[in-house]
Protein backbone atom coordinates (compact mmCIF):
# COMPACT_ATOMS: atom_id res chain seq x y z
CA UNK A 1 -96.60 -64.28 58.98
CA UNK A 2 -93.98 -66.02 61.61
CA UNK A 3 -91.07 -63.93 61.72
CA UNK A 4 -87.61 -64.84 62.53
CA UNK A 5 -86.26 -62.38 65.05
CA UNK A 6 -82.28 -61.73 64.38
CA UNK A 7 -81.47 -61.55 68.09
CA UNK A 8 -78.40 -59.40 69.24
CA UNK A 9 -76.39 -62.89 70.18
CA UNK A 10 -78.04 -64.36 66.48
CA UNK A 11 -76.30 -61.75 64.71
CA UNK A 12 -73.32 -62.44 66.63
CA UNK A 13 -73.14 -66.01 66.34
CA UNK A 14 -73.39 -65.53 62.01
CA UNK A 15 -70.18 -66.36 60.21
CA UNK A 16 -71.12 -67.77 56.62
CA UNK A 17 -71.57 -64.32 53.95
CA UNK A 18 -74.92 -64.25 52.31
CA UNK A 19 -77.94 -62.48 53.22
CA UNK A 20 -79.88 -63.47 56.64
CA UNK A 21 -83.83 -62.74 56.96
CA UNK A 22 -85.80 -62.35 59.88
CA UNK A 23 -88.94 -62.93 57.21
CA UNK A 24 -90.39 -59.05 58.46
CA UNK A 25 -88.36 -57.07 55.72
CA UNK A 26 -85.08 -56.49 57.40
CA UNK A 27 -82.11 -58.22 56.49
CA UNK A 28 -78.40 -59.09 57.80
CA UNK A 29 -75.85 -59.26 55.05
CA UNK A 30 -72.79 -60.88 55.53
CA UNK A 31 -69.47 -60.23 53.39
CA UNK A 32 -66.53 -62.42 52.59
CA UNK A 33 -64.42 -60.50 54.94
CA UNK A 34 -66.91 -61.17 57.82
CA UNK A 35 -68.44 -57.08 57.40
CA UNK A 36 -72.34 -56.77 58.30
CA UNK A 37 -74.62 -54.58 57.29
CA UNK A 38 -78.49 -53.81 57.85
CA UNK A 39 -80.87 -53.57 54.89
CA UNK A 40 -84.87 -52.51 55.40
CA UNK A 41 -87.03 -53.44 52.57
CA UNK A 42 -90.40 -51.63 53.01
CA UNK A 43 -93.31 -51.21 50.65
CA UNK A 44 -94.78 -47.47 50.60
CA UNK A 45 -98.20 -47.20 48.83
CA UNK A 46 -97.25 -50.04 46.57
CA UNK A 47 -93.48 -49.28 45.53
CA UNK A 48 -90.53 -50.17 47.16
């Protein structure tokens, strides 16, 4: 699986809100008023 790495000067660089992948689980969202946050979506076992 080819990930996208979301580089320090990547994250940076993001203006438009939505969510940004790096295609290995962890995501950058971006809000309206320009806030980011980190999400980590990991499978345990099976479940999420």
């Amino acid at each position: 699986m080819a990930q996208l790495l979301l580089t320090v000067v990547a994250v940076e660089k993001v203006k438009k809100p939505g969510l940004h992948t790096d295609g290995g689980g962890q995501n950058l969202i971006v809000t309206n008023k320009q806030v980011k946050r980190w999400e980590l979506r990991l499978t345990v076992e099976g479940k999420r």
